[in-house]
Protein backbone atom coordinates (compact mmCIF):
# COMPACT_ATOMS: atom_id res chain seq x y z
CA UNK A 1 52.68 83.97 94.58
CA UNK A 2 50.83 80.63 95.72
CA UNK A 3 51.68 80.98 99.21
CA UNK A 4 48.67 82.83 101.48
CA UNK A 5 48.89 86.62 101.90
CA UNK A 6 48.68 87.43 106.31
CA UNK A 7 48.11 90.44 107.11
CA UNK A 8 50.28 92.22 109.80
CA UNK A 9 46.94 93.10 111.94
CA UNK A 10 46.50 89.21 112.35
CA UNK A 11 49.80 88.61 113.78
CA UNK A 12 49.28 91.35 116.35
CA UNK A 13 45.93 89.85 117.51
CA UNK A 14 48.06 86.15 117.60
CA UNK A 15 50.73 87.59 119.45
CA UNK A 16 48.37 89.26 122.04
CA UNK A 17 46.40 86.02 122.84
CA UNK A 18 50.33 84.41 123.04
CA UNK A 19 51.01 87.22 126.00
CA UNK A 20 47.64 87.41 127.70
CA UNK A 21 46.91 83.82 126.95
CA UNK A 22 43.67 84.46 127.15
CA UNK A 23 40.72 85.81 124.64
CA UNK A 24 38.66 88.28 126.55
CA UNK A 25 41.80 89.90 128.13
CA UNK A 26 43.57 90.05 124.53
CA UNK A 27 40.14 91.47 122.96
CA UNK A 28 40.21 94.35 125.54
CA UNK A 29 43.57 94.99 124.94
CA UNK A 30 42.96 95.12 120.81
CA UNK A 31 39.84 97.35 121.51
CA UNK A 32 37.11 94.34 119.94
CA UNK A 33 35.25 91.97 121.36
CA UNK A 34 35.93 88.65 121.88
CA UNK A 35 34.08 86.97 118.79
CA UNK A 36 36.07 88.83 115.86
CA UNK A 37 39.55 88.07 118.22
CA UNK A 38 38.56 83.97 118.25
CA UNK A 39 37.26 84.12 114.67
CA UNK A 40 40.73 85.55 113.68
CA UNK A 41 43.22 83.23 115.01
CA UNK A 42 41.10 80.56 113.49
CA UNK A 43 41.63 81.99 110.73
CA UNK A 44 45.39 82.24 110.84
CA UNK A 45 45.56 79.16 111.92
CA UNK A 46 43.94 77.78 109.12
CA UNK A 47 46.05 79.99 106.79
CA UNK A 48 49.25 78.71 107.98
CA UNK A 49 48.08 75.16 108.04
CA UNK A 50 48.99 74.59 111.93
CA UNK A 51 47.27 75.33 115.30
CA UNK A 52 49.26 77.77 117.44
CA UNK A 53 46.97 77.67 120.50
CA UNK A 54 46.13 74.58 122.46
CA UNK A 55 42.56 76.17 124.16
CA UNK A 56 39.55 74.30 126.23
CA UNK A 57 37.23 76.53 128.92
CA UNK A 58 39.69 76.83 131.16
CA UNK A 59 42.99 77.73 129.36
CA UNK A 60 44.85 78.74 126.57
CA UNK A 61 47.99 77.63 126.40
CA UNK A 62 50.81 78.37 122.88
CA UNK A 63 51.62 74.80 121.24
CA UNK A 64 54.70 74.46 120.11
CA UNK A 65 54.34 75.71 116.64
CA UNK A 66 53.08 79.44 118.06
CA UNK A 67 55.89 79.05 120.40
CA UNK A 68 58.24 79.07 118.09
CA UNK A 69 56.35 82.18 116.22
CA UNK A 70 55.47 84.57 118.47
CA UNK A 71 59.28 85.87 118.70
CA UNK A 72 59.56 86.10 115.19
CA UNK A 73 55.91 87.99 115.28
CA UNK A 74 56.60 90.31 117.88
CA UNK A 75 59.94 91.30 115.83
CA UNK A 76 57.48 91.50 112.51
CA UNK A 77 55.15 93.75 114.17
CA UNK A 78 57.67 95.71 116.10
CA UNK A 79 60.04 96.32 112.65
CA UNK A 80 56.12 97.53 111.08
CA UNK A 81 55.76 99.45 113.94
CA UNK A 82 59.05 101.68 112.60
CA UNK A 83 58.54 101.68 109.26
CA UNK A 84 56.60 105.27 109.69
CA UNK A 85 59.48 106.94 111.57
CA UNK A 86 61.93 105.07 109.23
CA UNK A 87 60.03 106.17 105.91
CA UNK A 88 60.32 109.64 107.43
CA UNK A 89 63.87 109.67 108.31
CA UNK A 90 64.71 108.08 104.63
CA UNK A 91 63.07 111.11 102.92
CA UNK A 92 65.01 113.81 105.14
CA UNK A 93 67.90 112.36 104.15
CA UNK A 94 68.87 110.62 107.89
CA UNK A 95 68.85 107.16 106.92
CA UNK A 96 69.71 105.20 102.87
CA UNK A 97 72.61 104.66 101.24
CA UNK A 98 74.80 107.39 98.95
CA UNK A 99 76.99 105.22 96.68
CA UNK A 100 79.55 107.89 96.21
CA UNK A 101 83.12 108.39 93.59
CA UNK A 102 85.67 110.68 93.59
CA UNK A 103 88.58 111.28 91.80
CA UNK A 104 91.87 110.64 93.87
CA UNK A 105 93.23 114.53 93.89
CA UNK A 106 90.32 115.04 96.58
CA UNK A 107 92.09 112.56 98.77
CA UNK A 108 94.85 115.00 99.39
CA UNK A 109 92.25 117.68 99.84
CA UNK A 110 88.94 117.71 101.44
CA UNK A 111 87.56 114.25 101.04
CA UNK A 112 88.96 112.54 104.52
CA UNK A 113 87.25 115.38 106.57
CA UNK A 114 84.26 115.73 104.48
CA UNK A 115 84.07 111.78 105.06
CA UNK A 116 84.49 111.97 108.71
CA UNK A 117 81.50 114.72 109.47
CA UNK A 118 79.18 113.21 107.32
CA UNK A 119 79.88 109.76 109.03
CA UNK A 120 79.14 111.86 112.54
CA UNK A 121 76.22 113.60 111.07
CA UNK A 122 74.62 111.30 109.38
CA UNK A 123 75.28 107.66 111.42
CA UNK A 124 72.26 105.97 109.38
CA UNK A 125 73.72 106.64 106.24
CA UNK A 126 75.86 103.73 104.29
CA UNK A 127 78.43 105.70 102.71
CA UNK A 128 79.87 103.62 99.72
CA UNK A 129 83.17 105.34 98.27
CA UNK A 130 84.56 104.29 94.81
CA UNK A 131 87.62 105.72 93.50
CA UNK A 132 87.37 106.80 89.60
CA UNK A 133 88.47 109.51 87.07
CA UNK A 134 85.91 111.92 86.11
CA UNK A 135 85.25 110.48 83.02
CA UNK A 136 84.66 106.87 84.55
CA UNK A 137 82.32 108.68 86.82
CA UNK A 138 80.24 109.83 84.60
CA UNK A 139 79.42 106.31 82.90
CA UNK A 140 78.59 105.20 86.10
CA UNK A 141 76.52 108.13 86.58
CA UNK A 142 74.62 107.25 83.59
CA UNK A 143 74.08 103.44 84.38
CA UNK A 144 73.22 104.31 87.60
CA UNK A 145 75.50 102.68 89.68
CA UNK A 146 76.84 105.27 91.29
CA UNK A 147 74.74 108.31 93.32
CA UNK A 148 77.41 110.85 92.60
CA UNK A 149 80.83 111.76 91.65
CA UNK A 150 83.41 114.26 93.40
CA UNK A 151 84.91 115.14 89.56
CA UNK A 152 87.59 117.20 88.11
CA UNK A 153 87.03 119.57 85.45
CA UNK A 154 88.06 123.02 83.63
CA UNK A 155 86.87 126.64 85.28
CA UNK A 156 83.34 127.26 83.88
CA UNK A 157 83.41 124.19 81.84
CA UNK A 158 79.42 123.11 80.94
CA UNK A 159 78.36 120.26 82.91
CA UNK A 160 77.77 117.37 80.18
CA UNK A 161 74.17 116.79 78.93
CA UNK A 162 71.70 115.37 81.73
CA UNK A 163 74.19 115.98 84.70
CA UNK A 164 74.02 118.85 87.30
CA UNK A 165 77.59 120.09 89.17
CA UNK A 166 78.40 121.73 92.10
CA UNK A 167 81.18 123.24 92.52
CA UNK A 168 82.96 122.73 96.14
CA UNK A 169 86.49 123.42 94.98
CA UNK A 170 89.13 125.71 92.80
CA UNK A 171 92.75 125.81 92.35
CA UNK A 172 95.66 126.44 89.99
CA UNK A 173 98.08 123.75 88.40
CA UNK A 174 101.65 123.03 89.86
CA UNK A 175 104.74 122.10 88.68
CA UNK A 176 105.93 118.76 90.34
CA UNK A 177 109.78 118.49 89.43
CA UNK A 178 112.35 116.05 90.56
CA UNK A 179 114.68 117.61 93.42
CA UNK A 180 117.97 116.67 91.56
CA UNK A 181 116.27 118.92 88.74
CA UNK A 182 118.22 122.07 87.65
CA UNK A 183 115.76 124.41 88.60
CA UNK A 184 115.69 123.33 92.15
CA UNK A 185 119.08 123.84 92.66
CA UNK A 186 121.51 127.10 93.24
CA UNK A 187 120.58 130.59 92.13
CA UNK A 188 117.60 128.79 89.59
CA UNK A 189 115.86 127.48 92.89
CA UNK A 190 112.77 129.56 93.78
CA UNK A 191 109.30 129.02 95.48
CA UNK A 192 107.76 129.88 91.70
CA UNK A 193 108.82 129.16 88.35
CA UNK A 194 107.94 131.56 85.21
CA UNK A 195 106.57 129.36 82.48
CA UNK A 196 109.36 130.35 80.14
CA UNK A 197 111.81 128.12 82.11
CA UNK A 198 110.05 124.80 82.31
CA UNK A 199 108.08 124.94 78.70
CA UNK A 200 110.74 122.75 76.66
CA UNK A 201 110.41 120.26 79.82
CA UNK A 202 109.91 116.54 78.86
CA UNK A 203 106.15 115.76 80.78
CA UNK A 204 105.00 113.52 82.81
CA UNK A 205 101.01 113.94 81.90
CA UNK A 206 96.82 112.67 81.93
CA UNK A 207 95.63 111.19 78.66
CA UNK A 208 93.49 114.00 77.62
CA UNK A 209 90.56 111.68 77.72
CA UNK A 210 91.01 111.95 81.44
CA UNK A 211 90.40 116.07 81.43
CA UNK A 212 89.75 117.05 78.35
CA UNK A 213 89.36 120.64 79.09
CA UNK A 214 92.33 120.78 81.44
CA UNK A 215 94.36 119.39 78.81
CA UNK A 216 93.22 121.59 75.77
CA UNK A 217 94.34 124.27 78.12
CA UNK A 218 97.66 123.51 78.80
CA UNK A 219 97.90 122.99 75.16
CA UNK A 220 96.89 126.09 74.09
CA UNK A 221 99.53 127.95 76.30
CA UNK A 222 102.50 126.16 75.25
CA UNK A 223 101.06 126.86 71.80
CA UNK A 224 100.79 130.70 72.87
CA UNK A 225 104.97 130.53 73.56
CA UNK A 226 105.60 128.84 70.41
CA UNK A 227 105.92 125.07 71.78
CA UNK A 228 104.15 122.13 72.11
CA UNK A 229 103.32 119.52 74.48
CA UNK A 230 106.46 117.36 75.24
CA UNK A 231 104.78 114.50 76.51
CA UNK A 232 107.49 111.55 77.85
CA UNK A 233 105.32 109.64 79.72
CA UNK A 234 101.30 109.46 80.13
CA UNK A 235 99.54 107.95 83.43
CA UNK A 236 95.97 108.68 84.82
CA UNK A 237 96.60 108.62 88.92
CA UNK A 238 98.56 111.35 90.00
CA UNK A 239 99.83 109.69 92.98
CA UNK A 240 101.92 107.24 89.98
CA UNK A 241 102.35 110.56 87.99
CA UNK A 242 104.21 111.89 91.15
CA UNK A 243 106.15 108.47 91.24
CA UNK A 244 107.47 108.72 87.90
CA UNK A 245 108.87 112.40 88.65
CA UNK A 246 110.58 110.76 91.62
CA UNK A 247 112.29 108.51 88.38
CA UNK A 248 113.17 111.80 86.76
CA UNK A 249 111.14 110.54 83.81
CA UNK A 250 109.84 114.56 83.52
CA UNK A 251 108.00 117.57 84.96
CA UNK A 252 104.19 117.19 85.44
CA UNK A 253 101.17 119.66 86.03
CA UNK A 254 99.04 118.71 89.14
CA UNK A 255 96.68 120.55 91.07
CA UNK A 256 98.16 122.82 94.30
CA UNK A 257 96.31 120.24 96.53
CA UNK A 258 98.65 117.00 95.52
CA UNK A 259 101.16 119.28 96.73
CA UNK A 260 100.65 117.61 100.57
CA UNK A 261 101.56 113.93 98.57
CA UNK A 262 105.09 114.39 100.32
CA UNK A 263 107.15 111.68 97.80
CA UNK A 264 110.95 111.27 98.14
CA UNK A 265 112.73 113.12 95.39
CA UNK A 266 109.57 115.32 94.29
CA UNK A 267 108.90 119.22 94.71
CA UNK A 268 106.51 121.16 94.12
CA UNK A 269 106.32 124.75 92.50
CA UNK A 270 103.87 127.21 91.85
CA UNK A 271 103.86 129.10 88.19
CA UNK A 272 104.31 132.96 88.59
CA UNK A 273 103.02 134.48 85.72
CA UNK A 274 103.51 138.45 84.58
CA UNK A 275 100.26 140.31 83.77
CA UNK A 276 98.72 139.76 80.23
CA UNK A 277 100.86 136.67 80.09
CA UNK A 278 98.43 133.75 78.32
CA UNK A 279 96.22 132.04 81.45
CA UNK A 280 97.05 128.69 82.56
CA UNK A 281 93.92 126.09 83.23
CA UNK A 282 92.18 126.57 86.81
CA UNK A 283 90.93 123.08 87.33
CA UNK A 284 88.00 123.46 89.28
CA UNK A 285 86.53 120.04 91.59
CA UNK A 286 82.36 120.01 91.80
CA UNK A 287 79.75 117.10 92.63
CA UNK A 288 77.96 115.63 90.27
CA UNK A 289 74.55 113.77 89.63
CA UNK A 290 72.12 112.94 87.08
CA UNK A 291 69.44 115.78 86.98
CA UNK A 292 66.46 114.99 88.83
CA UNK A 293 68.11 112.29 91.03
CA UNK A 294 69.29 114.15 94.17
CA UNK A 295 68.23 112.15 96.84
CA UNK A 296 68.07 113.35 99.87
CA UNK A 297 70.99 111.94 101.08
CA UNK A 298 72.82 113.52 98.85
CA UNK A 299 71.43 117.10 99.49
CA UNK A 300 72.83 115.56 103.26
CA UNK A 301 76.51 114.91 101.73
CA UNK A 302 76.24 118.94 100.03
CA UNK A 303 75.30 120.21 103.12
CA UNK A 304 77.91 118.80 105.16
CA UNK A 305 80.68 119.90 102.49
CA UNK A 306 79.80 123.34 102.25
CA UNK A 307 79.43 123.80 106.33
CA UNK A 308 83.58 122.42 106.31
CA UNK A 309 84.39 124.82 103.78
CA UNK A 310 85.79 124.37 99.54
């Protein structure tokens, strides 16, 4: 705080005496007369504690203190010069930063292309990717360290309290089954399964803290055959949940999408389901933010995902 406010219109006048190296001219140039032009560089001068010009009647020449200056003041006044257009192009949404999660499912979906033509349409923009569950996400969300989440979540579920979604994606759950399993093999092999053969499976599953929703749902139809949940093994990432069906540790529920994570010794198979049988969990994938925050950039990011399609 103790060292002396300059303002920018005194370090245009000093670098126009530095190019004209001369008063009059410069004072032309800055549309005053000469008086006010000499009375300000004095004035900056005395400010900064140093002379910058070395003058007499017959010249004007920099010393080697305003020298050393005038590029740094000609990039000062030339970065001011931008700050309009810059402060414009922040608030459409063409230049910033969108600090951005997403859970990993979206990797196997749309996330690498929606990544790509929002990198081509919006060059300016810092795009900051961190990969996180949904329910990670939304801490961040709330401690504001993240812009907004790419989340996973039940069909219809409520957004939580003080969030807004969009949804940019919907799809059923798959089974993913080990290819030495039984029902891949002979006359059992088909491109769907009927829940009645794989509901007394040992699972490979999310925590339910990871998709709450998802999970009551799954619950609720093995509960509507007369079974339970027959959880062997929990993980969060489905890329390791697909690893540990390669071991033959179980069966898991994933979304259709992680179907295109081709893993040695996996398959994947839809669930066909006879009318009026119980309904199975649609998981549906939305953006997320903190009501009231949507930044411009991020009305950028929505744009460019619903032009490339859910």
């Amino acid at each position: 705080m103790s060292q002396p406010f300059i303002d920018i219109r005194a370090w245009r006048q000093f670098a126009m005496v530095a190019e004209e190296l001369h008063f009059g001219r410069a004072a032309q140039r800055l549309h005053i007369t000469q008086p006010p032009l000499t009375q300000a560089i004095a004035g900056l001068e005395r400010q900064l504690g140093v002379r910058l010009f070395e003058r007499n009647k017959r010249s004007v020449q920099l010393t080697p203190a305003g020298a050393a200056l005038l590029p740094q003041a000609q990039d000062l006044i030339a970065r001011a010069l931008a700050l309009p257009e810059q402060a414009r192009a922040a608030a459409s949404g063409e230049v910033g930063r969108l600090r951005l999660a997403f859970v990993s499912t979206v990797g196997f979906g749309g996330l690498p292309q929606w990544v790509r033509a929002f990198r081509a349409a919006r060059p300016g923009v810092r795009l900051e990717l961190t990969e996180a569950t949904s329910d990670v996400q939304l801490q961040l969300l709330r401690e504001g360290r993240i812009d907004a989440g790419i989340v996973l979540h039940a069909q219809d579920e409520p957004a939580p309290p003080g969030m807004v979604r969009q949804v940019i994606g919907r799809e059923p759950l798959w089974l993913a089954l080990p290819e030495r399993h039984p029902l891949v093999h002979g006359k059992a092999n088909a491109r769907a399964l009927r829940f009645e053969q794989v509901c007394d499976e040992p699972l490979v599953l999310f925590p339910r803290a990871i998709l709450p929703a998802v999970h009551d749902g799954l619950q609720a139809r093995y509960a509507a055959a007369g079974r339970a949940l027959n959880v062997a093994q929990e993980a969060i990432q489905m890329q390791t949940i697909v690893n540990l069906v390669s071991a033959e540790l179980g069966l898991a529920w994933v979304l259709q999408s992680v179907s295109r994570l081709q893993r040695a010794g996996v398959v994947y198979r839809a669930l066909q389901e006879p009318p009026g049988a119980p309904a199975m969990p649609i998981c549906e994938t939305s953006v997320m933010w903190q009501a009231g925050h949507d930044a411009p950039v991020l009305q950028r990011w929505l744009q460019v995902v619903q032009a490339r399609g859910r």
